[in-house]
PDB file of N, CA and C in Angstrom:
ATOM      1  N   UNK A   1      26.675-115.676-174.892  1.00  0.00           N
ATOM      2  CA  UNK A   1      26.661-117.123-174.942  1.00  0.00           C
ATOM      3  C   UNK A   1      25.705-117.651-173.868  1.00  0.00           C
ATOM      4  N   UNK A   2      24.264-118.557-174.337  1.00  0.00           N
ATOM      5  CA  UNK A   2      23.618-118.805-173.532  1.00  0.00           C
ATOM      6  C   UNK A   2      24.398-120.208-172.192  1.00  0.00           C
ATOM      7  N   UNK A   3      23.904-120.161-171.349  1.00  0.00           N
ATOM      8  CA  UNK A   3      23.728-120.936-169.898  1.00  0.00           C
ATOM      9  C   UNK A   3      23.127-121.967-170.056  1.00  0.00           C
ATOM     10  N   UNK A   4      23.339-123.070-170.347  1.00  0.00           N
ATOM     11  CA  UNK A   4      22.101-124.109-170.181  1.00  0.00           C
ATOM     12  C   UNK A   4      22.804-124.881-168.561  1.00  0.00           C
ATOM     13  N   UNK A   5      21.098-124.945-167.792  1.00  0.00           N
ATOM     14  CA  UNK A   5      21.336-125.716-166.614  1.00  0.00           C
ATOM     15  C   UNK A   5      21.131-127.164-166.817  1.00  0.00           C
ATOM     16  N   UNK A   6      21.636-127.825-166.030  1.00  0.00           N
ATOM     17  CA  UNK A   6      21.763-129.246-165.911  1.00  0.00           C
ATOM     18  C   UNK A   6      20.053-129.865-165.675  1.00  0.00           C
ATOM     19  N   UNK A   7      19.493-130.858-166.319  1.00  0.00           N
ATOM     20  CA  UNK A   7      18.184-131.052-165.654  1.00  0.00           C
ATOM     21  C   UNK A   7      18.429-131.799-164.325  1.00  0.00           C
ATOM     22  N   UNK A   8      17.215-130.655-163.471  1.00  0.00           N
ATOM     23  CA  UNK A   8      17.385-131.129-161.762  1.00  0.00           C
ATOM     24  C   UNK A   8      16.215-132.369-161.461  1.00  0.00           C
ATOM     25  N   UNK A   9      16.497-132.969-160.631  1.00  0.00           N
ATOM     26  CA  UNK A   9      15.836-133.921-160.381  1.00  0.00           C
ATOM     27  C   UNK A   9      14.092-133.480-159.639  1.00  0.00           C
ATOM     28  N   UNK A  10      13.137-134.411-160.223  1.00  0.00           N
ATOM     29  CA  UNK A  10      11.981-134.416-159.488  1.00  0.00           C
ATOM     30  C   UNK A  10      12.005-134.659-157.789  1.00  0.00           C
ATOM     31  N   UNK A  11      11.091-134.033-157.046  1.00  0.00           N
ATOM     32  CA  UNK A  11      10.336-134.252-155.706  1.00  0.00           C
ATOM     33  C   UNK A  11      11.150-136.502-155.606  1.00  0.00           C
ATOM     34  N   UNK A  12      10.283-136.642-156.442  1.00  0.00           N
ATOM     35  CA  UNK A  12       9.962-138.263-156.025  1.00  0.00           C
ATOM     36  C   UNK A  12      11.293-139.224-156.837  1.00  0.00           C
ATOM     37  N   UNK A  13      12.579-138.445-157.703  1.00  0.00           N
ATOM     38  CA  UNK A  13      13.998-139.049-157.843  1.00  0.00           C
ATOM     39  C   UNK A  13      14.524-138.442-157.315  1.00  0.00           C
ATOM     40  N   UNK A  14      14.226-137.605-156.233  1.00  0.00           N
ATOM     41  CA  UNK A  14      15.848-136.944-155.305  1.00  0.00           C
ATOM     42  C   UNK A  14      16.311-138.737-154.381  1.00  0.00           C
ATOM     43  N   UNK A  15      17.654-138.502-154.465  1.00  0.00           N
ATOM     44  CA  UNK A  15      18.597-139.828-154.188  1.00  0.00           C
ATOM     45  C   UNK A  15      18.908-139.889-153.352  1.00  0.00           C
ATOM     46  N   UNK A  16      19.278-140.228-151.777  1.00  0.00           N
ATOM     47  CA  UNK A  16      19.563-140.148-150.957  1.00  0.00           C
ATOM     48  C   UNK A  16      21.433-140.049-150.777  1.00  0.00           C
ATOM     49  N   UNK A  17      21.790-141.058-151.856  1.00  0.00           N
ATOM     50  CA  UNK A  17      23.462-141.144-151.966  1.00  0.00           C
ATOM     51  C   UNK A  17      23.666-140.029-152.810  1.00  0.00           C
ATOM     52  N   UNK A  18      22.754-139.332-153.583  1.00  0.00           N
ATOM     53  CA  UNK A  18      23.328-137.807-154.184  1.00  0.00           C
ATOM     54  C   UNK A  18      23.321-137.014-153.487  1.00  0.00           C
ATOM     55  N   UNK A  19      22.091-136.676-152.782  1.00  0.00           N
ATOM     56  CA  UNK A  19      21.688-135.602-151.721  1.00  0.00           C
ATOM     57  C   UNK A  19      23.347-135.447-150.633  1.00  0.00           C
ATOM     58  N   UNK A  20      23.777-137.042-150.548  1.00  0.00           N
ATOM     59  CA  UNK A  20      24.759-136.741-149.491  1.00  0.00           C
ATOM     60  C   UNK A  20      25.903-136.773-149.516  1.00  0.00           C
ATOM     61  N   UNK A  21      26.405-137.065-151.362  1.00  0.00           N
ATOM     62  CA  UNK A  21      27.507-136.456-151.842  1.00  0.00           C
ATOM     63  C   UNK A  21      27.665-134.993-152.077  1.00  0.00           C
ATOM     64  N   UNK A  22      26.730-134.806-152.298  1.00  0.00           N
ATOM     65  CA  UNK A  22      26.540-132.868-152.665  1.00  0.00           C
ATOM     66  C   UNK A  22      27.077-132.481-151.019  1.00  0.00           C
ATOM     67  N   UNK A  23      26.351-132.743-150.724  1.00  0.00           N
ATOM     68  CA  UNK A  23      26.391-131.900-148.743  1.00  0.00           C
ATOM     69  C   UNK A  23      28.101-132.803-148.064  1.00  0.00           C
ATOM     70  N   UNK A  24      28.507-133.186-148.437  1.00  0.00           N
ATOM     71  CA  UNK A  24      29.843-134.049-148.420  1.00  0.00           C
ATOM     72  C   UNK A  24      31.085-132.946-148.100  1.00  0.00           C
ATOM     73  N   UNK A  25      30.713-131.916-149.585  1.00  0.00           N
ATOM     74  CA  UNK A  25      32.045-131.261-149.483  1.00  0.00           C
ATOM     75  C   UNK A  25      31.534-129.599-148.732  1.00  0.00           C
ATOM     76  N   UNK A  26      32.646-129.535-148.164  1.00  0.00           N
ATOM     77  CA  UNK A  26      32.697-128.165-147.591  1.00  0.00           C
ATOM     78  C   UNK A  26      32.362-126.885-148.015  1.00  0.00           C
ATOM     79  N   UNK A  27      32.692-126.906-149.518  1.00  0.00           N
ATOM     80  CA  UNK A  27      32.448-125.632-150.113  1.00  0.00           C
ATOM     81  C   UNK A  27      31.104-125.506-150.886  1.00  0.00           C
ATOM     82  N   UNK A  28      30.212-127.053-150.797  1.00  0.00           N
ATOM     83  CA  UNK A  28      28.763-127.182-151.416  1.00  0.00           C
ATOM     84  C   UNK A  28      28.106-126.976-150.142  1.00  0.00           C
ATOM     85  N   UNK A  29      28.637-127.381-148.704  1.00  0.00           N
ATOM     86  CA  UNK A  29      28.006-127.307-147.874  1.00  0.00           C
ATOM     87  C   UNK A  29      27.704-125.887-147.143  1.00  0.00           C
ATOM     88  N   UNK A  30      28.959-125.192-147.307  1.00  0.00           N
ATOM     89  CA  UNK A  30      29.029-123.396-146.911  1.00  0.00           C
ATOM     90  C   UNK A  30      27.774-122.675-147.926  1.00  0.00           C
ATOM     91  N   UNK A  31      27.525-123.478-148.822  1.00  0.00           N
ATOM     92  CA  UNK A  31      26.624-122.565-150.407  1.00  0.00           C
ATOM     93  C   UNK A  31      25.357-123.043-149.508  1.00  0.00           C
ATOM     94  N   UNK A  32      25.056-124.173-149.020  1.00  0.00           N
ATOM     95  CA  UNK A  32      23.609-124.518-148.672  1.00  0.00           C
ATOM     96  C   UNK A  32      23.151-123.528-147.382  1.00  0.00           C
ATOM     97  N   UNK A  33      24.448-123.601-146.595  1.00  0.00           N
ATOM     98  CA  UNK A  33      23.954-122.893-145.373  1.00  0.00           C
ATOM     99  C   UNK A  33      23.550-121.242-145.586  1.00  0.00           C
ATOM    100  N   UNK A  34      24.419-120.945-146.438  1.00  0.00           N
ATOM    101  CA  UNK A  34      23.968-119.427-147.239  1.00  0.00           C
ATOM    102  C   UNK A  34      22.569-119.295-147.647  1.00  0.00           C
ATOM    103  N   UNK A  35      22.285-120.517-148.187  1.00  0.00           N
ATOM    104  CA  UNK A  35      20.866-120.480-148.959  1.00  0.00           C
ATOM    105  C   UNK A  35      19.765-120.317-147.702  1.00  0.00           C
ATOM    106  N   UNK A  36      20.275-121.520-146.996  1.00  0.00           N
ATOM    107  CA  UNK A  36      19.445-121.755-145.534  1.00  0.00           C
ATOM    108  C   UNK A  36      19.008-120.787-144.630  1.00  0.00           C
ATOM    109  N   UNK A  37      20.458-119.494-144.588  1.00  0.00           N
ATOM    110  CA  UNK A  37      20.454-118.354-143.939  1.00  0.00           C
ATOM    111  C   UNK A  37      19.603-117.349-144.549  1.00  0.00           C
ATOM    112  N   UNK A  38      19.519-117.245-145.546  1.00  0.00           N
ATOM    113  CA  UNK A  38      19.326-115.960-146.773  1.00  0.00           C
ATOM    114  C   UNK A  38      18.310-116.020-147.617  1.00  0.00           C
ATOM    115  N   UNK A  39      17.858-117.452-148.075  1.00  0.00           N
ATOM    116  CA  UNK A  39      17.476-117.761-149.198  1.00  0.00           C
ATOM    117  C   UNK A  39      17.496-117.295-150.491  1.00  0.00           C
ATOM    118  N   UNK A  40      16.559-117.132-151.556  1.00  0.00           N
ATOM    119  CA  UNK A  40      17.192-117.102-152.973  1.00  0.00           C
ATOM    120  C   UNK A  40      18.448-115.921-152.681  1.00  0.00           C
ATOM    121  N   UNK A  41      19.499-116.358-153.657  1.00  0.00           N
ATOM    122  CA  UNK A  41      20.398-115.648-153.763  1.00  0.00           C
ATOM    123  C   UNK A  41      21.208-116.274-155.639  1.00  0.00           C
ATOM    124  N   UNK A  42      21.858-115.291-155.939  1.00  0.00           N
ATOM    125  CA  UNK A  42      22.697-115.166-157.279  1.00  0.00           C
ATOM    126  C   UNK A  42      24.298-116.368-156.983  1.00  0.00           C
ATOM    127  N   UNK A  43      24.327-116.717-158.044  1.00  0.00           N
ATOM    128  CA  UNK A  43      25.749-117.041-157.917  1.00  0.00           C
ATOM    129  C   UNK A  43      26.822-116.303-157.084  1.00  0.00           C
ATOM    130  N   UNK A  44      26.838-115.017-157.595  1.00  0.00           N
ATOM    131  CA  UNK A  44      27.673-114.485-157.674  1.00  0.00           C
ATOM    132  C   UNK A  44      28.033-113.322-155.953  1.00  0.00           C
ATOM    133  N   UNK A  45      27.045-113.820-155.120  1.00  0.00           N
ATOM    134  CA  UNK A  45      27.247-113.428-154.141  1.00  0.00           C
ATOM    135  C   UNK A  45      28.297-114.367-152.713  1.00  0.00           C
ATOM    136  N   UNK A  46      27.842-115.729-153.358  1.00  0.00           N
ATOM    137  CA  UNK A  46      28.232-116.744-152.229  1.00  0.00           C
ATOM    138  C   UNK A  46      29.790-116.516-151.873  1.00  0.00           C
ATOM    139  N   UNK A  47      30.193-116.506-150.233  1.00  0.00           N
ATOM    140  CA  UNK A  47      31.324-116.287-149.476  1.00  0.00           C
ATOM    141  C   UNK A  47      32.184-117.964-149.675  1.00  0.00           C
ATOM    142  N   UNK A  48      32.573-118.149-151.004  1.00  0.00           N
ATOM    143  CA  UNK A  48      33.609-119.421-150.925  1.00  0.00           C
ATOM    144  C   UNK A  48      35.007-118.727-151.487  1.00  0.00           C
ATOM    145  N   UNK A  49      35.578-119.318-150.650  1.00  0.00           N
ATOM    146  CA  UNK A  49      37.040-118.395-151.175  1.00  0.00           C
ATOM    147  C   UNK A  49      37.335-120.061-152.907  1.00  0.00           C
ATOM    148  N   UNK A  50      37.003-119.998-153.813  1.00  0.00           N
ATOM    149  CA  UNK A  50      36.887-120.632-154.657  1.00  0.00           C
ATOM    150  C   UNK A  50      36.876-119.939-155.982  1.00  0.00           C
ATOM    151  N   UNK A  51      37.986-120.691-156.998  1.00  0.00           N
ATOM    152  CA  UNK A  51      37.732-119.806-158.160  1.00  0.00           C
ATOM    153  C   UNK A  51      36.527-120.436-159.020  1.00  0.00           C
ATOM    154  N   UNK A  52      36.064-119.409-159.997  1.00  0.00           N
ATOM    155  CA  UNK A  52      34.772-119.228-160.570  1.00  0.00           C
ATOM    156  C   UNK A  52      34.541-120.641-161.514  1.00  0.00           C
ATOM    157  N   UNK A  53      35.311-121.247-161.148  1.00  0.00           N
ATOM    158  CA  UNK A  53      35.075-122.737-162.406  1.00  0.00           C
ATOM    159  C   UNK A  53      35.105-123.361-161.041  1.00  0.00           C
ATOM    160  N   UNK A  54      35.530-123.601-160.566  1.00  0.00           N
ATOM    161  CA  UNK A  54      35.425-124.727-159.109  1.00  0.00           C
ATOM    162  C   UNK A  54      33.701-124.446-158.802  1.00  0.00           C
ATOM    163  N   UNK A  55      33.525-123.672-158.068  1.00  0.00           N
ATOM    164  CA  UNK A  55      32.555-122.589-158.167  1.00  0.00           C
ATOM    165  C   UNK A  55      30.731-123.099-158.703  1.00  0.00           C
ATOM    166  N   UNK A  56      31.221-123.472-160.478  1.00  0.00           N
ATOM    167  CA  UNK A  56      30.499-123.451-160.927  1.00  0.00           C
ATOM    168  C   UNK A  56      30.328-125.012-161.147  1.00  0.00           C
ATOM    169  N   UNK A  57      31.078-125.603-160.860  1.00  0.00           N
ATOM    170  CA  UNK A  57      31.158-127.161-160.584  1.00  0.00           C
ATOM    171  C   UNK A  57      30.128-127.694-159.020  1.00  0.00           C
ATOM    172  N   UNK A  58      30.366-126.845-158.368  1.00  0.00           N
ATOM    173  CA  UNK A  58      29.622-127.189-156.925  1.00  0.00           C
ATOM    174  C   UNK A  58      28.329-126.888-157.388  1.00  0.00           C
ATOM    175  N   UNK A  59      27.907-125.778-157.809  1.00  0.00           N
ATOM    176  CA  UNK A  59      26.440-125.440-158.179  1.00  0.00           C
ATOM    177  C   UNK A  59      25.674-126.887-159.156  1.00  0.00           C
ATOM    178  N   UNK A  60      26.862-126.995-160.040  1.00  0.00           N
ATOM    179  CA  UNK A  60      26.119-127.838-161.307  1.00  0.00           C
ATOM    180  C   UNK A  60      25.756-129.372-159.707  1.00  0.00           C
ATOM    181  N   UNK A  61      26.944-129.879-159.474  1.00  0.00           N
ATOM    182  CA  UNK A  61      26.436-130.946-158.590  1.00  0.00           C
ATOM    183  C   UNK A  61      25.412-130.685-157.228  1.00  0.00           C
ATOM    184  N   UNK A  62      25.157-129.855-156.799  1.00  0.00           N
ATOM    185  CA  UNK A  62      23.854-129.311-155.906  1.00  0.00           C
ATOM    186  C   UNK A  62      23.066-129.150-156.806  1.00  0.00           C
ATOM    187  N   UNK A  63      22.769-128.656-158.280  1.00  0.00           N
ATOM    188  CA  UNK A  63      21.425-128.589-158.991  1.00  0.00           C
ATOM    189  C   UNK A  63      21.278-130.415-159.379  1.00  0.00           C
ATOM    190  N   UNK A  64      22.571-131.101-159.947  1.00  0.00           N
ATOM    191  CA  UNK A  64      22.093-132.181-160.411  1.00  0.00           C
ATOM    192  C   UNK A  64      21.340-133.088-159.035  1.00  0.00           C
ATOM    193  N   UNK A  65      21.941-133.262-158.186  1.00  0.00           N
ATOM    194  CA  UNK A  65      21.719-134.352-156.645  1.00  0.00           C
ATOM    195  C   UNK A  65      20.034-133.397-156.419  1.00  0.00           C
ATOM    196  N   UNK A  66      19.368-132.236-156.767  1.00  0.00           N
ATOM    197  CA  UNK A  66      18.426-131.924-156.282  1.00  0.00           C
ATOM    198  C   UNK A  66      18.266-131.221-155.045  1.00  0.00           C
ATOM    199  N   UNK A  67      19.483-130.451-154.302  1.00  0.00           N
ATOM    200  CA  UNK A  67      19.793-129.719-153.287  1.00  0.00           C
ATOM    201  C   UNK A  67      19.692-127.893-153.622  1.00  0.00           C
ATOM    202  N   UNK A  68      19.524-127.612-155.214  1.00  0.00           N
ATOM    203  CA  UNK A  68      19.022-126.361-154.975  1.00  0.00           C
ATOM    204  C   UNK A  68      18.383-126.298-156.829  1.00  0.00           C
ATOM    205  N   UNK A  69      17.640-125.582-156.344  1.00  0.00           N
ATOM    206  CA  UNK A  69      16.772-125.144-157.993  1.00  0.00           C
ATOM    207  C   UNK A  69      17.882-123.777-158.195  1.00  0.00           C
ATOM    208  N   UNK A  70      18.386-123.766-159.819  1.00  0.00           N
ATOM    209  CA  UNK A  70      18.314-122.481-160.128  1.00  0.00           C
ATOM    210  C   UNK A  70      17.706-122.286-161.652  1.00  0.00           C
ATOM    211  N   UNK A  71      17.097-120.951-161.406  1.00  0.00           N
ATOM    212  CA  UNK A  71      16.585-120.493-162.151  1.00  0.00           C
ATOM    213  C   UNK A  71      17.421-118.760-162.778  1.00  0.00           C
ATOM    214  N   UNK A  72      16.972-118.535-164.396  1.00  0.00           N
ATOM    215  CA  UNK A  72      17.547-117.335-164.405  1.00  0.00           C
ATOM    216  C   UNK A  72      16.674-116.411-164.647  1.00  0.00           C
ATOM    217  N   UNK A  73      17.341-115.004-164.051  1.00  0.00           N
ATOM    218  CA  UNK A  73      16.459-114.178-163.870  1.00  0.00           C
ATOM    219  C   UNK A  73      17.233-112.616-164.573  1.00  0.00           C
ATOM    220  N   UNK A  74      17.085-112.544-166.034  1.00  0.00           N
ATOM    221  CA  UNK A  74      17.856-111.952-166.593  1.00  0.00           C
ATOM    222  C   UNK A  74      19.567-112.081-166.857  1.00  0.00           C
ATOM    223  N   UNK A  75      20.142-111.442-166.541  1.00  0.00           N
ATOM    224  CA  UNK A  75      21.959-111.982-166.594  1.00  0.00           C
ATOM    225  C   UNK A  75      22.135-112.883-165.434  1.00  0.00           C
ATOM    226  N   UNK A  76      21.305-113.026-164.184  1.00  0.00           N
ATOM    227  CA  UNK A  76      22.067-113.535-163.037  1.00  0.00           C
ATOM    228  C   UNK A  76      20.904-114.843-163.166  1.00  0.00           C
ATOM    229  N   UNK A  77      21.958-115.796-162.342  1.00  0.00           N
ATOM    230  CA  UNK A  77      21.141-117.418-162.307  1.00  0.00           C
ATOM    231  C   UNK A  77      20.548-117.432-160.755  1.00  0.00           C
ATOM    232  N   UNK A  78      19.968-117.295-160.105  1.00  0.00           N
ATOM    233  CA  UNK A  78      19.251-117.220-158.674  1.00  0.00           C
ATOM    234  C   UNK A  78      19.402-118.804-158.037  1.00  0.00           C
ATOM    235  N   UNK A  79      19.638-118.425-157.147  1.00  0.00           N
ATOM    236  CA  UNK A  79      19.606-120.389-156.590  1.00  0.00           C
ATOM    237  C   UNK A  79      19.095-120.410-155.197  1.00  0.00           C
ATOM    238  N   UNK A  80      18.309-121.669-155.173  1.00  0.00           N
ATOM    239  CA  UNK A  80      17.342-121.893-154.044  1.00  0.00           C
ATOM    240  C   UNK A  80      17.194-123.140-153.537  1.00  0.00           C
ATOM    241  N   UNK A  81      17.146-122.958-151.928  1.00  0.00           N
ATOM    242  CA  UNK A  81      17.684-124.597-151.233  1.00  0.00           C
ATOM    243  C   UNK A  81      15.920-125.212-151.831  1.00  0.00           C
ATOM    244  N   UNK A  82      16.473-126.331-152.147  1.00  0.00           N
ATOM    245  CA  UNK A  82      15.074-126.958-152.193  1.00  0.00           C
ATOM    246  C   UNK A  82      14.886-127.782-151.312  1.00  0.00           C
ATOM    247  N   UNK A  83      14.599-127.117-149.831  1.00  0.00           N
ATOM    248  CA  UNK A  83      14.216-127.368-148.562  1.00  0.00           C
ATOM    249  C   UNK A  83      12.936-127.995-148.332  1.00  0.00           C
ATOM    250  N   UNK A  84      11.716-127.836-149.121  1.00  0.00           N
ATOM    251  CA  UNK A  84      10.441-127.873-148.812  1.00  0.00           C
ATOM    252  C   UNK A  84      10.171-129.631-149.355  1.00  0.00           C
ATOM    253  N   UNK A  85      11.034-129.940-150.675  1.00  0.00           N
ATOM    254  CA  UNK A  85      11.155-131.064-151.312  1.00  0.00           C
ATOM    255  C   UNK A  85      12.367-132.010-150.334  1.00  0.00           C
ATOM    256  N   UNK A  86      13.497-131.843-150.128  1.00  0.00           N
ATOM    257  CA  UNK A  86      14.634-132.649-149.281  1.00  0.00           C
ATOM    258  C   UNK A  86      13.764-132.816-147.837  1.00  0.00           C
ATOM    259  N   UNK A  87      13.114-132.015-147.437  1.00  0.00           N
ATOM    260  CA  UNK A  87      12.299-132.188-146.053  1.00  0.00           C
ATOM    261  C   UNK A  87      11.380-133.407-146.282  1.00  0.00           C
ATOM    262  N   UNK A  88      10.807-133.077-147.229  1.00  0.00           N
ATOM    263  CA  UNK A  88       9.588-134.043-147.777  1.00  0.00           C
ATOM    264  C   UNK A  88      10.186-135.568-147.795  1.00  0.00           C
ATOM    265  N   UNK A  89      11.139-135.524-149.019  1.00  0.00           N
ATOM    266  CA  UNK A  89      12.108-136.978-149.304  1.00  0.00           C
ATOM    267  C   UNK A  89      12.518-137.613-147.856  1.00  0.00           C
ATOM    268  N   UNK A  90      13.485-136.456-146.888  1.00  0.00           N
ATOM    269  CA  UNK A  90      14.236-137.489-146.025  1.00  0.00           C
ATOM    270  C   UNK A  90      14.219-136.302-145.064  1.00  0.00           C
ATOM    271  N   UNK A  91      13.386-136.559-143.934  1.00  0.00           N
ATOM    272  CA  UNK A  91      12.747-135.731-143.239  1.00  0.00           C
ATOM    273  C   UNK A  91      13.839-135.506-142.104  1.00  0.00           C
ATOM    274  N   UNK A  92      13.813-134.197-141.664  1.00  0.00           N
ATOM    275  CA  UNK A  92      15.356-134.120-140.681  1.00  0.00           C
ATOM    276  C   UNK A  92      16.862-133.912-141.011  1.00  0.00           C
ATOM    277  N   UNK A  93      16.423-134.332-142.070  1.00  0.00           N
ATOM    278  CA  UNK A  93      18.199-134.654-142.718  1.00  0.00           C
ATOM    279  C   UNK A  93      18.985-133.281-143.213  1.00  0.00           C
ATOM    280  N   UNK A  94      18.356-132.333-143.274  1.00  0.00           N
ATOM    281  CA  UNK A  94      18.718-131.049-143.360  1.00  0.00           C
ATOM    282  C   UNK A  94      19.367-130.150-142.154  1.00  0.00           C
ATOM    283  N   UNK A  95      17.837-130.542-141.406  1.00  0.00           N
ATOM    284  CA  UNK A  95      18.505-129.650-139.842  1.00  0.00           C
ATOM    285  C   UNK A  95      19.676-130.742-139.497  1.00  0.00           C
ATOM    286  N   UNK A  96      19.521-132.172-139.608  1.00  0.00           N
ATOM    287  CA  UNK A  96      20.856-132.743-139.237  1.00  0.00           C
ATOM    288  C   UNK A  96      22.036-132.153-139.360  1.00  0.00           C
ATOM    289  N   UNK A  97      21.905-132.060-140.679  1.00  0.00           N
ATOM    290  CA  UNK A  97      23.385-131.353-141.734  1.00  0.00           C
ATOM    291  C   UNK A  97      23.453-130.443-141.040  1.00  0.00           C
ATOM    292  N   UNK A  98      22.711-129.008-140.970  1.00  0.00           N
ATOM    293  CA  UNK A  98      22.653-127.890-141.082  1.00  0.00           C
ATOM    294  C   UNK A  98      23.063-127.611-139.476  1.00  0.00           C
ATOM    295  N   UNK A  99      22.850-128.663-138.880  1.00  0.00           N
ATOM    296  CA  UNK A  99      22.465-127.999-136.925  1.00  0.00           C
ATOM    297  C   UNK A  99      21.523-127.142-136.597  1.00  0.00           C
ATOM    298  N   UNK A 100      20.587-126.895-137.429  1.00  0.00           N
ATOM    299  CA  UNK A 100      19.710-125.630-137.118  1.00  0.00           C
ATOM    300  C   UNK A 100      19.074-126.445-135.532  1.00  0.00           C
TER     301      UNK A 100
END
């Protein structure tokens, strides 16, 4: 049964009130810092003590708000902070979040 992803937002409609509902909750925010730490990585690796439908609810709202691209790469869906674009939009606001 195919996967269809949610369409993610362009560079120039990332939202500022989406961007900071996504990063809001704890268990979207533990997935970013993973990304932040690691970069591309699979679903199916991320440390959320969360079952697999919760799970897949955080991903869909981080791909819709424009906080990570995923793409698939055979059976597994790969996901990636889209750092280079959120930097661009609202400059700082990452390392804010993040504390880096």
């Amino acid at each position: 049964m195919p996967v269809f992803l949610p369409k993610e937002p362009k560079r120039k409609e990332l939202a500022l009130t989406a961007v900071l509902y996504a990063l809001s909750d704890e268990a979207r925010l533990g997935i970013v810092r993973q990304l932040a730490e690691r970069g591309e990585q699979p679903c199916g690796v991320f440390e959320v003590d969360r079952p697999k439908s919760s799970l897949s609810h955080h991903f869909r709202v981080l791909r819709e708000s424009g906080v990570v691209t995923t793409r698939r790469e055979g059976k597994l869906l790969m996901n990636t902070l889209r750092q280079e674009d959120l930097d661009a939009r609202f400059p700082g606001l990452l390392t804010a979040v993040l504390g880096e």
